[in-house]
N, C-alpha and C. Protein backbone atom coordinates (compact mmCIF):
# COMPACT_ATOMS: atom_id res chain seq x y z
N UNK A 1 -9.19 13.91 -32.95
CA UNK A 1 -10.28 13.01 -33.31
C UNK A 1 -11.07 12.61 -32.07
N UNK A 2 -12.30 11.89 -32.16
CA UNK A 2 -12.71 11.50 -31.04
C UNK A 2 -12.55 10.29 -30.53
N UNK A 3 -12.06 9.64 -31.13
CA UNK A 3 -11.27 8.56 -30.43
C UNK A 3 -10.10 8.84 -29.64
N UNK A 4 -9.64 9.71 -29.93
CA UNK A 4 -8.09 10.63 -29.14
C UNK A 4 -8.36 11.19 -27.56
N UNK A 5 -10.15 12.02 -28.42
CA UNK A 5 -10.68 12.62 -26.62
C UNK A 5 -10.75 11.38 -25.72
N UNK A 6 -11.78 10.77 -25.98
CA UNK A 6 -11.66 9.89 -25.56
C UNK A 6 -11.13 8.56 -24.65
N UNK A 7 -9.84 8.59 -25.42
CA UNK A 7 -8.82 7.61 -25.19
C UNK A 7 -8.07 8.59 -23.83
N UNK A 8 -8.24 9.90 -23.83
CA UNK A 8 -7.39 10.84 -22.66
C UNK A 8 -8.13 11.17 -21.74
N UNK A 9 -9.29 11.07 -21.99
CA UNK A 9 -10.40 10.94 -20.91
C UNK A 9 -10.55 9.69 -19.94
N UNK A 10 -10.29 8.50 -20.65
CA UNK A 10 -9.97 7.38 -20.40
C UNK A 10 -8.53 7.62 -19.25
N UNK A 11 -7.64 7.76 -20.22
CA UNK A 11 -6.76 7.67 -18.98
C UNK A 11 -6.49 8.55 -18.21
N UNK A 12 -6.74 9.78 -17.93
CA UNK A 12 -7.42 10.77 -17.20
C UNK A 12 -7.78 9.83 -15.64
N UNK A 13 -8.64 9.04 -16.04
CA UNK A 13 -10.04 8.09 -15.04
C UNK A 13 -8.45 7.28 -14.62
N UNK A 14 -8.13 6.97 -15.17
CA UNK A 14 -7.19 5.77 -15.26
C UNK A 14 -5.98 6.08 -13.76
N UNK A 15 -5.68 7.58 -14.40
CA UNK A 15 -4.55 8.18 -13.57
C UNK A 15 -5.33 8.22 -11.90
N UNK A 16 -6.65 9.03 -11.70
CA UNK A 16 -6.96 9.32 -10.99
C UNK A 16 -7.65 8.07 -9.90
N UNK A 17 -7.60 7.01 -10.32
CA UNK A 17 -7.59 5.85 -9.67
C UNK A 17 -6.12 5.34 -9.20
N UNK A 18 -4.66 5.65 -9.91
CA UNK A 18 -3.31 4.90 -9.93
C UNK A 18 -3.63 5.93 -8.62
N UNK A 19 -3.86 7.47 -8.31
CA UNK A 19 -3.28 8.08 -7.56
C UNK A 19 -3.73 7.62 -6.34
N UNK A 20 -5.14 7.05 -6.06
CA UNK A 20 -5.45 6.68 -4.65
C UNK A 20 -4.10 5.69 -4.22
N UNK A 21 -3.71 4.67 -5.31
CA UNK A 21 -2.55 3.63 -4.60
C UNK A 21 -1.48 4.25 -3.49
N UNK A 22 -0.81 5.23 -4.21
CA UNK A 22 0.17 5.87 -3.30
C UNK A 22 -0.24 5.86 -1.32
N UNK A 23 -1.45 6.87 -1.66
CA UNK A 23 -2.19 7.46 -1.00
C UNK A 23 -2.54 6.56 -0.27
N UNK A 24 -3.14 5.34 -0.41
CA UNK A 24 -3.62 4.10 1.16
C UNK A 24 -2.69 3.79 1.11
N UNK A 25 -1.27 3.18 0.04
CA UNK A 25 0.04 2.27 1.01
C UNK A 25 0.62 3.29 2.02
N UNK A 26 0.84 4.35 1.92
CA UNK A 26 1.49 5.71 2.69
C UNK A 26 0.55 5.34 3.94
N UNK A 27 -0.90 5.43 3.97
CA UNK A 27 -1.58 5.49 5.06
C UNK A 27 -1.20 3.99 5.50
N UNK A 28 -0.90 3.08 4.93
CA UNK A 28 -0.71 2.00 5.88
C UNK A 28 0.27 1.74 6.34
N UNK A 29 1.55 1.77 5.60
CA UNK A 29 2.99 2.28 6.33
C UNK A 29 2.99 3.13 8.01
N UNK A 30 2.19 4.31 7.82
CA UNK A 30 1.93 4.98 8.74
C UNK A 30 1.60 4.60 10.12
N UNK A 31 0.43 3.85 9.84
CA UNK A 31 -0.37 2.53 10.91
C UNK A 31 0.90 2.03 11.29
N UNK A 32 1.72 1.02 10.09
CA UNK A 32 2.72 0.50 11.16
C UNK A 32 3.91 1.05 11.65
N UNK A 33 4.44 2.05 11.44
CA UNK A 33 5.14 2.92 11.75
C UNK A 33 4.38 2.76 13.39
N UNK A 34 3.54 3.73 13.37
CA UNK A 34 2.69 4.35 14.91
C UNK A 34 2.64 2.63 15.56
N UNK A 35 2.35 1.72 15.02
CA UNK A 35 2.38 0.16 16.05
C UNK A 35 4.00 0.26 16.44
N UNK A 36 4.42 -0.16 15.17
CA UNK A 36 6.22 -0.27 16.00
C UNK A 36 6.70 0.67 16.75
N UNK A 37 6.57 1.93 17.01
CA UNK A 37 6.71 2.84 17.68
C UNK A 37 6.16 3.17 19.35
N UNK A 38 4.91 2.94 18.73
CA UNK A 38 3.85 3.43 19.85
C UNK A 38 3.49 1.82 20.66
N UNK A 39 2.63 1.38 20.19
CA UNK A 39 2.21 -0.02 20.64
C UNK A 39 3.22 -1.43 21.18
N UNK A 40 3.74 -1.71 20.38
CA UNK A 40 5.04 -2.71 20.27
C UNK A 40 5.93 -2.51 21.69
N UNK A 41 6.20 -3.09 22.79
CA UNK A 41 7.04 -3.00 23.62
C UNK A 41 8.41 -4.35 23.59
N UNK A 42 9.21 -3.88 23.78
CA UNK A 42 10.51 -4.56 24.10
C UNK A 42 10.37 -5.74 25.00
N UNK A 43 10.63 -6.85 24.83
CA UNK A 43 10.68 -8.20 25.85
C UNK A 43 11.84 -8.14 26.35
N UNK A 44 11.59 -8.22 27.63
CA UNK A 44 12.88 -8.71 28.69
C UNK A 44 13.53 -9.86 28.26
N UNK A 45 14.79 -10.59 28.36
CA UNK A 45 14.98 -12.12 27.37
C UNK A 45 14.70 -12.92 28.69
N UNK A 46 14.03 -12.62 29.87
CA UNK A 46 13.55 -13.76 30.69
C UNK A 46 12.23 -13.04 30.93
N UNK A 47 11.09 -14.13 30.58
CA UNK A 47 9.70 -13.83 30.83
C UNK A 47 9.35 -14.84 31.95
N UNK A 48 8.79 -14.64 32.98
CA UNK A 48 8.37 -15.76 34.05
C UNK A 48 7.03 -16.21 32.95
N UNK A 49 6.73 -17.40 33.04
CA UNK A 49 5.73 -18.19 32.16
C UNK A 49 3.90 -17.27 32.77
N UNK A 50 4.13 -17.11 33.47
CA UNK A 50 2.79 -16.35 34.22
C UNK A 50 2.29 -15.17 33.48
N UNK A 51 3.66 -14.37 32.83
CA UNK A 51 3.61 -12.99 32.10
C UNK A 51 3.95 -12.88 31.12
N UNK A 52 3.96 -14.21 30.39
CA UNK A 52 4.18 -14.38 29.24
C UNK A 52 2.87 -14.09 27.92
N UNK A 53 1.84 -13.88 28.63
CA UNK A 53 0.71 -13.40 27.84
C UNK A 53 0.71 -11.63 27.91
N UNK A 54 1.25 -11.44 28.74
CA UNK A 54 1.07 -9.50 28.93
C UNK A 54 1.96 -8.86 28.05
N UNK A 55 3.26 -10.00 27.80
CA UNK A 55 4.19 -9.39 26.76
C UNK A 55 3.89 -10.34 25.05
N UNK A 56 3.26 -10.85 24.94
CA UNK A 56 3.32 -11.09 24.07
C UNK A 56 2.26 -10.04 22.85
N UNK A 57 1.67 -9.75 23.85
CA UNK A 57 1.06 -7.95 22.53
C UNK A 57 0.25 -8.80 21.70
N UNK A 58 -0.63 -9.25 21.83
CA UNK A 58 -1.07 -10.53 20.64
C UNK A 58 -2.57 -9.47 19.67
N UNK A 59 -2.81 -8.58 20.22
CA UNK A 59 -3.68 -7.76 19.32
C UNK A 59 -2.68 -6.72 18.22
N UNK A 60 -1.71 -6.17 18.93
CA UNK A 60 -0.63 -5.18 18.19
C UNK A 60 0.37 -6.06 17.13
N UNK A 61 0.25 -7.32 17.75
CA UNK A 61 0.84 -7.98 16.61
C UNK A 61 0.07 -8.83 15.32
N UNK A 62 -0.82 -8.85 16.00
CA UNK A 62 -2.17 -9.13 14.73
C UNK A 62 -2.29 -8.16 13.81
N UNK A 63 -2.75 -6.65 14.60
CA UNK A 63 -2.82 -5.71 13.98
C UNK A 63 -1.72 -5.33 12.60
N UNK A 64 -0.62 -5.74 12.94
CA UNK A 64 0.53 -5.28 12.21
C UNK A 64 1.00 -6.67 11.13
N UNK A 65 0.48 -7.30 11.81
CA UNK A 65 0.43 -8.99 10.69
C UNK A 65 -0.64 -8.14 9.11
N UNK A 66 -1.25 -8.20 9.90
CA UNK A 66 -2.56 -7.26 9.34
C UNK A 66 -2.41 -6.63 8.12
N UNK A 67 -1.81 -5.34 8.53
CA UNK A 67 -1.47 -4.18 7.41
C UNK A 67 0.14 -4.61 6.57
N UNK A 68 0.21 -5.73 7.50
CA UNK A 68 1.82 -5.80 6.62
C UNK A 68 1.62 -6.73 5.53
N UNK A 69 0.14 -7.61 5.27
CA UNK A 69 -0.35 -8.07 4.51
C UNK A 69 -0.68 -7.21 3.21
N UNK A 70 -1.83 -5.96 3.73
CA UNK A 70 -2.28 -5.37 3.42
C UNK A 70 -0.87 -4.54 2.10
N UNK A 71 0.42 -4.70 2.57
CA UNK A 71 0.95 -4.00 2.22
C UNK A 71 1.78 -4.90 1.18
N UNK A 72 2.37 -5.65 1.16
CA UNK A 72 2.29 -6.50 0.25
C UNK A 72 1.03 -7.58 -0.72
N UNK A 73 0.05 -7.21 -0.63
CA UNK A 73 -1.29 -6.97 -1.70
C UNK A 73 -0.74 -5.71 -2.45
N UNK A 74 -0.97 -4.45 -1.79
CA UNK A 74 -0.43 -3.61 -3.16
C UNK A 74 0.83 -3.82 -3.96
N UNK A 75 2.07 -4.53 -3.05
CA UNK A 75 2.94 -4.77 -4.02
C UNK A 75 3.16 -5.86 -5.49
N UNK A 76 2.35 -6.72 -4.90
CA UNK A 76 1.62 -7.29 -5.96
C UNK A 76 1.22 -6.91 -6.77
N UNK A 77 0.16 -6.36 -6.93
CA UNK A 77 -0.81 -5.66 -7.55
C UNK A 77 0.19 -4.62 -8.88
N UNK A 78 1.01 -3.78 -7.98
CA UNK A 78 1.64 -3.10 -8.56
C UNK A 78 2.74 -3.48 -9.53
N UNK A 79 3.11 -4.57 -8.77
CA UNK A 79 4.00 -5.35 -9.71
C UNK A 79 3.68 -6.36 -10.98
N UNK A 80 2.19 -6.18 -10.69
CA UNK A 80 1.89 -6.92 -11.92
C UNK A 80 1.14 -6.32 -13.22
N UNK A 81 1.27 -5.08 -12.89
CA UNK A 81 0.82 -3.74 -13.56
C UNK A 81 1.79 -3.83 -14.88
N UNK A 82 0.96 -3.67 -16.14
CA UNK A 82 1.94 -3.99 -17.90
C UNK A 82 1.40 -2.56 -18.27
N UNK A 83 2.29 -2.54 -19.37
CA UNK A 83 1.75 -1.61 -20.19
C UNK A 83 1.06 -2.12 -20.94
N UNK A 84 -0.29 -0.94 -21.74
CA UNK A 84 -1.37 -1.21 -22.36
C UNK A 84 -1.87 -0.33 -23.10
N UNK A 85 -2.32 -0.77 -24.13
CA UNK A 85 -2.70 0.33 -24.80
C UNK A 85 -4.54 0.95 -24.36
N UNK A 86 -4.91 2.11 -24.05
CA UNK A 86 -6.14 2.47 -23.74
C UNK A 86 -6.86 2.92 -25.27
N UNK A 87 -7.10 2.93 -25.90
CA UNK A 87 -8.15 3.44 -26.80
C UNK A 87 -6.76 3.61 -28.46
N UNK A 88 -5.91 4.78 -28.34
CA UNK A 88 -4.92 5.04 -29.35
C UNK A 88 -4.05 5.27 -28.43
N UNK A 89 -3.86 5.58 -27.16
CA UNK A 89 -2.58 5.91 -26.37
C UNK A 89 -2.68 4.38 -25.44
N UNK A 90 -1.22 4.57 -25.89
CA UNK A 90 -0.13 3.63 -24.86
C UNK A 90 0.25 4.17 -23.31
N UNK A 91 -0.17 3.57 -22.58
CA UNK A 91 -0.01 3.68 -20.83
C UNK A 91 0.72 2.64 -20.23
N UNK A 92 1.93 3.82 -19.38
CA UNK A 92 2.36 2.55 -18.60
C UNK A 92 2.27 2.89 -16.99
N UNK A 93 1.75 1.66 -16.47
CA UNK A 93 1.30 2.10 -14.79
C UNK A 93 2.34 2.35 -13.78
N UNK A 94 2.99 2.07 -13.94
CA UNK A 94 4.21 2.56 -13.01
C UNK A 94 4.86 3.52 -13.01
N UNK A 95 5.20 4.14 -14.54
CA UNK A 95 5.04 5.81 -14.77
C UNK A 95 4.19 6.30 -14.01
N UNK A 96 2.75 6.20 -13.93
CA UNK A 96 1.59 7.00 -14.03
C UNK A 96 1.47 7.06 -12.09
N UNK A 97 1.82 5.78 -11.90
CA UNK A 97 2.20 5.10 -10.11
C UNK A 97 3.24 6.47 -9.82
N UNK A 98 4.79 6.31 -10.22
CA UNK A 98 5.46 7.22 -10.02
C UNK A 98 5.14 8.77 -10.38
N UNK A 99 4.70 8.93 -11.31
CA UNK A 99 3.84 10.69 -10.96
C UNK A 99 2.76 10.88 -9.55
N UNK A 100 2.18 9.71 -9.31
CA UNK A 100 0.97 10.01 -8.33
C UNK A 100 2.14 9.86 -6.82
N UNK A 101 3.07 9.49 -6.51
CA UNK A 101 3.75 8.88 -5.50
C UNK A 101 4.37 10.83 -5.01
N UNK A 102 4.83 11.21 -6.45
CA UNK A 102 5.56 12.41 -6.66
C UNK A 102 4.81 13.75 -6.22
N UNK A 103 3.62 13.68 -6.40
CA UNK A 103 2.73 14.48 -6.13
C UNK A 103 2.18 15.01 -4.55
């Protein structure tokens, strides 16, 4: 019927939006991966007060305040994801999340 096309066309659109999610949290994981790795240095447990600004990394740790925000927004988001009905078909986003993650 055409309410059927429709409704799969619909979530078609539907899927191909869930799939970008995967796709930027991965890229932001990544970011902080490469900060904790790359950027992030180890503190001595005695800092003379003079060099206490050179170790404190205050852009790399912004940066990573940052995306670690960024990264719990999608978990949100995701977690507040229901099932729904689109047109005659029933969708559920975390299925549709877990196929795009899989891919």
């Amino acid at each position: 019927s055409v309410l059927q096309y429709y409704s799969e066309v619909l979530v078609r659109c539907v899927g191909r939006v869930l799939d970008i999610i995967p796709r930027s949290m991965f890229e932001v994981l990544n970011s902080i991966i490469n900060i904790q790795t790359d950027l992030l240095h180890e503190c001595p447990t005695k800092i003379p007060r003079q060099n206490l600004h050179q170790y404190a990394q205050l852009e790399a740790r912004y940066d990573l305040a940052k995306l670690s925000y960024q990264v719990s927004n999608y978990t949100m988001g995701i977690l507040g994801m229901k099932k729904t009905l689109v047109g005659v078909i029933h969708i559920d986003p975390h299925k549709m999340l877990e196929e795009g993650i899989r891919k």
